[in-house]
PDB file of N, CA and C in Angstrom:
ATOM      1  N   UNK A   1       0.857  -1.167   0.000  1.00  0.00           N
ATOM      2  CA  UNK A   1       0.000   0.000   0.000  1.00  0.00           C
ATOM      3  C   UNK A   1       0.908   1.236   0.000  1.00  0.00           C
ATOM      4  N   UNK A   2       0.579   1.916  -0.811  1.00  0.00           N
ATOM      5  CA  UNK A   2       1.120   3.802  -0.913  1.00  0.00           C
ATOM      6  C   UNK A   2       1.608   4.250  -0.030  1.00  0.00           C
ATOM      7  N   UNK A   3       2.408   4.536   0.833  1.00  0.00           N
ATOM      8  CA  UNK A   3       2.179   5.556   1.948  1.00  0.00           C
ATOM      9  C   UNK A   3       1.011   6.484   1.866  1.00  0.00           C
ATOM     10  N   UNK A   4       0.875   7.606   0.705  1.00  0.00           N
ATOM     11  CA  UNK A   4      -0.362   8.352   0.907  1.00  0.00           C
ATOM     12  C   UNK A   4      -1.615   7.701   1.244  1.00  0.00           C
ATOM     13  N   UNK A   5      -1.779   6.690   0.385  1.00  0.00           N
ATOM     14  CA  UNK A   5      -2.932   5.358   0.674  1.00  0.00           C
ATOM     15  C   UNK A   5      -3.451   5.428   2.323  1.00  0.00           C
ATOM     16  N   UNK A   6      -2.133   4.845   2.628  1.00  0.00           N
ATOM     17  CA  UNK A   6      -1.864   5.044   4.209  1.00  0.00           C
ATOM     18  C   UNK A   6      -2.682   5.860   5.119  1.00  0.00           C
ATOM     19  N   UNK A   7      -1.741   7.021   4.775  1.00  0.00           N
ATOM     20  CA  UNK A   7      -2.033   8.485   5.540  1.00  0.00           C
ATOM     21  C   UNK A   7      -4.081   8.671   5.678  1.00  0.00           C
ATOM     22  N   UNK A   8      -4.308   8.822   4.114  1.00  0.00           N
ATOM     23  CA  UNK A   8      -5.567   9.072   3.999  1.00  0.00           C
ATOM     24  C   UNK A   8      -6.657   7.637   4.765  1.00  0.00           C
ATOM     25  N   UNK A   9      -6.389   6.356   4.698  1.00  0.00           N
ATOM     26  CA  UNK A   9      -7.020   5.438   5.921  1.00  0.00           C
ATOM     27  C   UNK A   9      -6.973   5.955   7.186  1.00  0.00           C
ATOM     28  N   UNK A  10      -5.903   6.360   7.775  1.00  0.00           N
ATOM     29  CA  UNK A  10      -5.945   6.651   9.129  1.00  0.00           C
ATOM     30  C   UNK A  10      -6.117   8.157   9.470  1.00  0.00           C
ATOM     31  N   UNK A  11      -6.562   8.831   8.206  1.00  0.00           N
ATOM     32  CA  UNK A  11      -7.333   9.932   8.438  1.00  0.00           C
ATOM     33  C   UNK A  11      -8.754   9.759   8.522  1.00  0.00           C
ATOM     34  N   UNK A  12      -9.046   8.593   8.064  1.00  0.00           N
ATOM     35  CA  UNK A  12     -10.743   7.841   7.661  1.00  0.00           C
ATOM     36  C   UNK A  12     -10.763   7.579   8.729  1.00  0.00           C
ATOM     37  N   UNK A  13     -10.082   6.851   9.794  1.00  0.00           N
ATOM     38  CA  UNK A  13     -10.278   5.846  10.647  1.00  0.00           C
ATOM     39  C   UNK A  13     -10.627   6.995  11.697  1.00  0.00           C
ATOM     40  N   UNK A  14      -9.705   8.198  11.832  1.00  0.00           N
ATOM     41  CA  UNK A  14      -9.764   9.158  12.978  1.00  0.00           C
ATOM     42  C   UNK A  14     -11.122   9.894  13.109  1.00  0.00           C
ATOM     43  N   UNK A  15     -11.942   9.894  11.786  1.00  0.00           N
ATOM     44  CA  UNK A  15     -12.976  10.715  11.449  1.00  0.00           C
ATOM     45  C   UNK A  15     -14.333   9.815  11.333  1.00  0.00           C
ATOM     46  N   UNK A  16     -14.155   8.278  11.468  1.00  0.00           N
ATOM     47  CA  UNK A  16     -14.901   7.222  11.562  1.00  0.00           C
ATOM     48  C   UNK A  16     -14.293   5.786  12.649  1.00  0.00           C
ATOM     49  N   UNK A  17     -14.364   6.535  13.656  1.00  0.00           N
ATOM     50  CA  UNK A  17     -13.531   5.573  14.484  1.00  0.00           C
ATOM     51  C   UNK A  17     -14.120   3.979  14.555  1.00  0.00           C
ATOM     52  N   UNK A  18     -13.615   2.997  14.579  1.00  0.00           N
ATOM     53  CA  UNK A  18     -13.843   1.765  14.994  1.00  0.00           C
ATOM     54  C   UNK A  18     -14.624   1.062  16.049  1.00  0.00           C
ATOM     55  N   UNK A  19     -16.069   0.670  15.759  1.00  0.00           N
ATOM     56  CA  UNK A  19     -17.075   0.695  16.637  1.00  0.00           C
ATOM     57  C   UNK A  19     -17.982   1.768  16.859  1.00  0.00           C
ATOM     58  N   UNK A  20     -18.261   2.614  16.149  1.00  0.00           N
ATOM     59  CA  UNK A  20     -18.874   3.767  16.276  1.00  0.00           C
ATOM     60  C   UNK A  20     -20.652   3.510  16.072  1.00  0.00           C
ATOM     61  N   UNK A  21     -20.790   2.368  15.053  1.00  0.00           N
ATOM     62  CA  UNK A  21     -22.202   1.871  15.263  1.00  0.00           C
ATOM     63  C   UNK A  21     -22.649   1.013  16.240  1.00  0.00           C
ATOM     64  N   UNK A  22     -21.808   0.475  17.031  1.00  0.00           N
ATOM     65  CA  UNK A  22     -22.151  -0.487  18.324  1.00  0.00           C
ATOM     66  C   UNK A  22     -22.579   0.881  19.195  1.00  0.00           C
ATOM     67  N   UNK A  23     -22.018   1.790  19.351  1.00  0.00           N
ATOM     68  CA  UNK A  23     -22.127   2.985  20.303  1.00  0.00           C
ATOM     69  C   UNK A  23     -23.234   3.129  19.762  1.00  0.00           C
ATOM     70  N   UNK A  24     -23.806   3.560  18.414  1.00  0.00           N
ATOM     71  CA  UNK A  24     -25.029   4.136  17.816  1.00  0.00           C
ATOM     72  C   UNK A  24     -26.115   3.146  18.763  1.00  0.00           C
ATOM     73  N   UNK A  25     -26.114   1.912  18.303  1.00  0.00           N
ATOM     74  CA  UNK A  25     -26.564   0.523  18.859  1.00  0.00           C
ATOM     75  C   UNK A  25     -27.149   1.049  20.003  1.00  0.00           C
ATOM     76  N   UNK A  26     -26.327   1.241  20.935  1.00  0.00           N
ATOM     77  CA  UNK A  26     -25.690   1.446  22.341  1.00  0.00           C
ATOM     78  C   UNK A  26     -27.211   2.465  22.796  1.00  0.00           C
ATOM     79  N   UNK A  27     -26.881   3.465  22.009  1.00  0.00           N
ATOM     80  CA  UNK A  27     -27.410   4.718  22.665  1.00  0.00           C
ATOM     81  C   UNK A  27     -28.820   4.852  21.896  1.00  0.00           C
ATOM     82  N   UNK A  28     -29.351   4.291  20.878  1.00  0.00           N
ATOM     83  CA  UNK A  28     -30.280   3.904  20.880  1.00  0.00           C
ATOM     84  C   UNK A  28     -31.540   2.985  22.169  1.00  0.00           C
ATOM     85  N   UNK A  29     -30.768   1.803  22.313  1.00  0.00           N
ATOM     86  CA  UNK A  29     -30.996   1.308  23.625  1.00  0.00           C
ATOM     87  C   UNK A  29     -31.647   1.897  24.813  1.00  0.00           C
ATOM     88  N   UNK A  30     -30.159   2.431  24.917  1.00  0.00           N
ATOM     89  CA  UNK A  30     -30.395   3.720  26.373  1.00  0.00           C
ATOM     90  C   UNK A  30     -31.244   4.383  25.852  1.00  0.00           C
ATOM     91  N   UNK A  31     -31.623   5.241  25.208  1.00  0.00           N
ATOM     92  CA  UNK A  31     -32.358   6.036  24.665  1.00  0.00           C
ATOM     93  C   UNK A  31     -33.941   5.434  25.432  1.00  0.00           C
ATOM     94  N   UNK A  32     -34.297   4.117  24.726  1.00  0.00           N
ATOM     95  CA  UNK A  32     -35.608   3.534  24.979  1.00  0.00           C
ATOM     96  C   UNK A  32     -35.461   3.427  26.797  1.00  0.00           C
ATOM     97  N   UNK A  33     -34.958   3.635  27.107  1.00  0.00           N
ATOM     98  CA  UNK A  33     -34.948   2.944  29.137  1.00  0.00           C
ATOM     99  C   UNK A  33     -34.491   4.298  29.614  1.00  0.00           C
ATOM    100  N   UNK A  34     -34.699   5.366  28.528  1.00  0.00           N
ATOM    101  CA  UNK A  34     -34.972   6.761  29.064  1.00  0.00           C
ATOM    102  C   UNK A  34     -33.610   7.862  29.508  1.00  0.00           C
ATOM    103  N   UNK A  35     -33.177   7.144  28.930  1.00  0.00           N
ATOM    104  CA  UNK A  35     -31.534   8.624  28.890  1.00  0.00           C
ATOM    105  C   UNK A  35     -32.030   9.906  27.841  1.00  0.00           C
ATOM    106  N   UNK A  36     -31.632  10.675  28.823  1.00  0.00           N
ATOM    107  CA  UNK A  36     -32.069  11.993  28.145  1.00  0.00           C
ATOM    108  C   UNK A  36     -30.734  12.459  27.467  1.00  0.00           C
ATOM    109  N   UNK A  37     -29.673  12.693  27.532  1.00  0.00           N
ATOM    110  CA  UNK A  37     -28.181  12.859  27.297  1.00  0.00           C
ATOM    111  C   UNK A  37     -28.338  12.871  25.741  1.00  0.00           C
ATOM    112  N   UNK A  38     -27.512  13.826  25.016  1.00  0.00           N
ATOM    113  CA  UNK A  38     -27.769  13.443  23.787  1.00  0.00           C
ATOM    114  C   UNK A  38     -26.646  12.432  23.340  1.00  0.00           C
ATOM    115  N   UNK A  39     -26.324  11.830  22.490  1.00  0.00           N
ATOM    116  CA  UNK A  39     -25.692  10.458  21.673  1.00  0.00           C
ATOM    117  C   UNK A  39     -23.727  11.005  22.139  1.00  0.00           C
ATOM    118  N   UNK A  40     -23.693  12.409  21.447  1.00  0.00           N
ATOM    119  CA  UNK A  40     -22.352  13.092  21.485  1.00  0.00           C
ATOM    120  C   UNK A  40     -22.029  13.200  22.639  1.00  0.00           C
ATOM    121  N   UNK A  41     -22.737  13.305  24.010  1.00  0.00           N
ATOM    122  CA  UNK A  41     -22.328  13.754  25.130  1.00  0.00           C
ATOM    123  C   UNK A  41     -21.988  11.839  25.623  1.00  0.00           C
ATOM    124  N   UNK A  42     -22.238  11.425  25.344  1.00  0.00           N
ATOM    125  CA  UNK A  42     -22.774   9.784  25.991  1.00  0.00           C
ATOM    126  C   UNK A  42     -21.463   9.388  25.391  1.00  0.00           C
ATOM    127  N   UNK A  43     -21.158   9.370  24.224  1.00  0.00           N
ATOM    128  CA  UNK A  43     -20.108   8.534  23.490  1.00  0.00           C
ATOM    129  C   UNK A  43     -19.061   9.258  22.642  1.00  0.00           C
ATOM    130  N   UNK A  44     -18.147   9.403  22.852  1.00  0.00           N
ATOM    131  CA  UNK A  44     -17.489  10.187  22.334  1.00  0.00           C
ATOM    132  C   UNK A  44     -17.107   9.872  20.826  1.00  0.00           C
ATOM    133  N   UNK A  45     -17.213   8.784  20.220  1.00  0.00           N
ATOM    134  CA  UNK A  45     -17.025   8.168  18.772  1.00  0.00           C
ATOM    135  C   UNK A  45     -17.942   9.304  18.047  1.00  0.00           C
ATOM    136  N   UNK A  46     -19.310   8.991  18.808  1.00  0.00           N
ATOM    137  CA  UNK A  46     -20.100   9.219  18.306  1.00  0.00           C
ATOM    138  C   UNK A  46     -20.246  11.220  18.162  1.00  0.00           C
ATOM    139  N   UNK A  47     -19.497  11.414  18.629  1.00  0.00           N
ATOM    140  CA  UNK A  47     -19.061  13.288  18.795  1.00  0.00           C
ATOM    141  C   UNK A  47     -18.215  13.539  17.570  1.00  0.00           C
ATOM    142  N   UNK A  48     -17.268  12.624  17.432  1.00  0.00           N
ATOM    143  CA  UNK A  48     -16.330  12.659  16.251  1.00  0.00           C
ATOM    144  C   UNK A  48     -17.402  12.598  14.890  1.00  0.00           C
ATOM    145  N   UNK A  49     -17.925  11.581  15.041  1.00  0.00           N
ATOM    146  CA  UNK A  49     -18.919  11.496  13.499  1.00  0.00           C
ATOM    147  C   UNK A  49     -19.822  12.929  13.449  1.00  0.00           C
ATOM    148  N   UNK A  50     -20.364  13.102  14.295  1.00  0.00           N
ATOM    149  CA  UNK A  50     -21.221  14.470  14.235  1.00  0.00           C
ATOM    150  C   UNK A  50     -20.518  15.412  13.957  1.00  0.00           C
ATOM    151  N   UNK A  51     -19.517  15.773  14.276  1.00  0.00           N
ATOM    152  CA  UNK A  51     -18.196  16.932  14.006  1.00  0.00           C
ATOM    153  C   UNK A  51     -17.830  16.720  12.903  1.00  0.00           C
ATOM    154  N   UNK A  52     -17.732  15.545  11.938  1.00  0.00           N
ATOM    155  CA  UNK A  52     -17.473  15.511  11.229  1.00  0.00           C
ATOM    156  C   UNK A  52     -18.381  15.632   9.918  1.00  0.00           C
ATOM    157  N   UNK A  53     -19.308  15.155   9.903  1.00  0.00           N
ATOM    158  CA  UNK A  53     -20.370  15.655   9.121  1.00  0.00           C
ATOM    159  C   UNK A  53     -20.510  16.997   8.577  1.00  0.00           C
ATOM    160  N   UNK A  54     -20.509  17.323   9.369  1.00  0.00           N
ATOM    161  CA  UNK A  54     -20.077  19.270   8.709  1.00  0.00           C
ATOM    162  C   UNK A  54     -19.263  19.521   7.449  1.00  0.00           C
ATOM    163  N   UNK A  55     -18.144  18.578   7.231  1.00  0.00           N
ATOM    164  CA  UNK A  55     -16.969  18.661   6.429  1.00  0.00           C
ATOM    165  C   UNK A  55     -16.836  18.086   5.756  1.00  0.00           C
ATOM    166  N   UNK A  56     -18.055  16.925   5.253  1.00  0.00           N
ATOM    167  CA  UNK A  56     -18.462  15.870   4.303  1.00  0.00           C
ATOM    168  C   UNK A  56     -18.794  16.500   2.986  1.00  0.00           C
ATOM    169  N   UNK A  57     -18.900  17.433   2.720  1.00  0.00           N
ATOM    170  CA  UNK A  57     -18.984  17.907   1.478  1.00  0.00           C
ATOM    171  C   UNK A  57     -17.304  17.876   0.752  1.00  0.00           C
ATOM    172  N   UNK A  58     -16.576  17.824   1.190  1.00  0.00           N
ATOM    173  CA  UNK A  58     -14.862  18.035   0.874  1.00  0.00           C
ATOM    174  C   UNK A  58     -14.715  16.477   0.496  1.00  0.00           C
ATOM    175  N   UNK A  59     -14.425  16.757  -1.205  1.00  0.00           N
ATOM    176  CA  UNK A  59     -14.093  15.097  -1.859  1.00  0.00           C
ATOM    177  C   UNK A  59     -13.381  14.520  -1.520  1.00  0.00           C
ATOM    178  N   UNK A  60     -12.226  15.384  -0.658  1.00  0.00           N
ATOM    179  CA  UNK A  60     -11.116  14.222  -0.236  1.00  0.00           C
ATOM    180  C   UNK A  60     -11.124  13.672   1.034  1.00  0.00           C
ATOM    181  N   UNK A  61     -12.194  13.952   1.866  1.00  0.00           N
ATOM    182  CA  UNK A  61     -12.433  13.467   2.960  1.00  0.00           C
ATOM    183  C   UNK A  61     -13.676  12.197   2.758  1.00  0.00           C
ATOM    184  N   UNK A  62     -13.913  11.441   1.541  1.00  0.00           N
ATOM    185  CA  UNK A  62     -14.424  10.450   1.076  1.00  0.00           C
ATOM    186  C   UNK A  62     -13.322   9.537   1.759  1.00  0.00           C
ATOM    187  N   UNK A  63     -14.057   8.078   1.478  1.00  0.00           N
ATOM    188  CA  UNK A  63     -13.649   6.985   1.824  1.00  0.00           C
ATOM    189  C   UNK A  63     -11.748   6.946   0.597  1.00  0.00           C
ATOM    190  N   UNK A  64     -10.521   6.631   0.912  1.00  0.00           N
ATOM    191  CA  UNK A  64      -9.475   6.895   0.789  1.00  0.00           C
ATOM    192  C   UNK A  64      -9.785   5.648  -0.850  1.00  0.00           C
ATOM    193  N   UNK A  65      -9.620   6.392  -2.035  1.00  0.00           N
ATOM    194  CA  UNK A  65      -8.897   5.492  -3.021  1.00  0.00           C
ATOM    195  C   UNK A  65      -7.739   4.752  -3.227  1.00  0.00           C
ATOM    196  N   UNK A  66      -7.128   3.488  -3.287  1.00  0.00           N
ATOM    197  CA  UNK A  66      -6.011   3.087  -3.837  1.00  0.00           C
ATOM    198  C   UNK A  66      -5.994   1.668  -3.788  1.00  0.00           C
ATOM    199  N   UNK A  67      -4.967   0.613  -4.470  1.00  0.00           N
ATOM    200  CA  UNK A  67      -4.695   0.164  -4.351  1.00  0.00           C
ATOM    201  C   UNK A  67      -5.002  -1.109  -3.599  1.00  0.00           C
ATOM    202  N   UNK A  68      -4.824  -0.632  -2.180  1.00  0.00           N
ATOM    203  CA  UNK A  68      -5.385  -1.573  -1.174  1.00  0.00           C
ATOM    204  C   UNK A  68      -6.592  -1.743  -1.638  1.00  0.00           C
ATOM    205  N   UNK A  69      -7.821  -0.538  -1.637  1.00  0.00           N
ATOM    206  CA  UNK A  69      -9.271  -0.534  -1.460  1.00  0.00           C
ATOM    207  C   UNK A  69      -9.693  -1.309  -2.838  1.00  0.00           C
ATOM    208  N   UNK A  70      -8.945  -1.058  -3.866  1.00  0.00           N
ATOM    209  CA  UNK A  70      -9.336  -2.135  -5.101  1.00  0.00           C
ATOM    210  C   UNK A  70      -9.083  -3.659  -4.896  1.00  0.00           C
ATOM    211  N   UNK A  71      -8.173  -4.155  -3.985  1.00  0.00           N
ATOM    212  CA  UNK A  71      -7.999  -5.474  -3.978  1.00  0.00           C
ATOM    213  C   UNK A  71      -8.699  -5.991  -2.895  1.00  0.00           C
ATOM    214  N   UNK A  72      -9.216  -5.094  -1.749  1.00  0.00           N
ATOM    215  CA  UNK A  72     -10.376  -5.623  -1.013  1.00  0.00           C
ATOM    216  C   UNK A  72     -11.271  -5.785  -1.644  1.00  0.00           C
ATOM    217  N   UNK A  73     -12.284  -4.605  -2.519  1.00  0.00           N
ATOM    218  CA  UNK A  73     -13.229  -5.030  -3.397  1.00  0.00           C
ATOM    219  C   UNK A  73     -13.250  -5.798  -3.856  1.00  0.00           C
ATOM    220  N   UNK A  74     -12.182  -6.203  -4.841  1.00  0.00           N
ATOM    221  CA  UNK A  74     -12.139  -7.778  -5.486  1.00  0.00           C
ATOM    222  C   UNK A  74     -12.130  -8.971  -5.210  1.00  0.00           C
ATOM    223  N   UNK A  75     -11.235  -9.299  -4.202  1.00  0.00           N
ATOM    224  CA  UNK A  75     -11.616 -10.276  -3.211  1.00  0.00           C
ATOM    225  C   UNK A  75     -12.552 -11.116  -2.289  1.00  0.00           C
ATOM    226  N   UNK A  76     -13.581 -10.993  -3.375  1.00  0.00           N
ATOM    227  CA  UNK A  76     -14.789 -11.852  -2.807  1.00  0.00           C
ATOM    228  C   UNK A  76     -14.609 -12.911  -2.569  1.00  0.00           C
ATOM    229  N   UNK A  77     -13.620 -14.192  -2.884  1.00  0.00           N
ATOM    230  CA  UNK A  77     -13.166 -15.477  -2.836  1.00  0.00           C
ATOM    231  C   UNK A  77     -11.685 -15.384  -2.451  1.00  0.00           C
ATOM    232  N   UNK A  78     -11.403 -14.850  -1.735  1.00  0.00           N
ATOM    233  CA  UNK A  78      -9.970 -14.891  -1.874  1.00  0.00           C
ATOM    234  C   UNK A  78      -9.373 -13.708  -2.465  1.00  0.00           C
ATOM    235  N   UNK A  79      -7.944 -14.105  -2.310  1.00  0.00           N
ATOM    236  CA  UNK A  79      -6.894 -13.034  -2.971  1.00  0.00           C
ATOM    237  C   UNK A  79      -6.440 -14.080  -4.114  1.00  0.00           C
ATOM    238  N   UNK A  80      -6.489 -15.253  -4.388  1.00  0.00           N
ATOM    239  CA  UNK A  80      -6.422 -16.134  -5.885  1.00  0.00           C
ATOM    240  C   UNK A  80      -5.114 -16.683  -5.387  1.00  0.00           C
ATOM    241  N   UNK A  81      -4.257 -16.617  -4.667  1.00  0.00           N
ATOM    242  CA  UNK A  81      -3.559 -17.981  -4.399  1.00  0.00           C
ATOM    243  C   UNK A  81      -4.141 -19.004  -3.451  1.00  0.00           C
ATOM    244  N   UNK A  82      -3.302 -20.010  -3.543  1.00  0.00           N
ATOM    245  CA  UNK A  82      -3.163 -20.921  -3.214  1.00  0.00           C
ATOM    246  C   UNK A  82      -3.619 -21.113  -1.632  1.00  0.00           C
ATOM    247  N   UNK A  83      -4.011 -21.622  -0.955  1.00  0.00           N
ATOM    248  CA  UNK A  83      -4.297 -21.979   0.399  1.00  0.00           C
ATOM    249  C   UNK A  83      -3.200 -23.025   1.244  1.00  0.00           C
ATOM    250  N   UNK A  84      -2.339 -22.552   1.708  1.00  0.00           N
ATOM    251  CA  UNK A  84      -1.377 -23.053   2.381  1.00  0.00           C
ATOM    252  C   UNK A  84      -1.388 -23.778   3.251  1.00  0.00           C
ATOM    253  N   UNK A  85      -2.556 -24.498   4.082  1.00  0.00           N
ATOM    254  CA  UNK A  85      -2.882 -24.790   5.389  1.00  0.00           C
ATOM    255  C   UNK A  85      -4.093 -25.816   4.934  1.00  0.00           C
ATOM    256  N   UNK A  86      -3.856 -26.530   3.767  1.00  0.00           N
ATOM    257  CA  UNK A  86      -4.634 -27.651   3.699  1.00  0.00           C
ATOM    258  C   UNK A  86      -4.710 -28.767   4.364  1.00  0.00           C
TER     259      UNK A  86
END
């Protein structure tokens, strides 16, 4: 993978942190058993996505093009070698 490749994932990752819909999940939940708190104050993932939304109009803050992201797509069966661990 690119270095830039790179850079721009873990700019994705900072602006869509990991687990951020379990929190959604989460605070939905709470929500029904009566938390008044809004989602951003409760979870902080979930502060990042809202903050970030604002700035979603900027193309390069899309999901990161390259390389990597084409050979995940493709990889519906595999990466096409061989299976080592038969």
């Amino acid at each position: 993978m690119p270095y830039t490749e790179f850079v721009k994932w873990v700019e994705y990752f900072k602006q869509r942190p990991i687990g951020w819909r379990d929190d959604q999940r989460t605070y939905m939940l709470l929500r029904t058993q009566g938390v008044k708190e809004s989602a951003e104050n409760v979870f902080p993932t979930l502060r990042l996505i809202k903050s970030n939304e604002v700035d979603s109009h900027i193309p390069d803050r899309a999901i990161p093009k390259g390389q990597f992201l084409d050979k995940l797509r493709k990889a519906t069966k595999g990466d096409g070698s061989s299976n080592m661990f038969r």
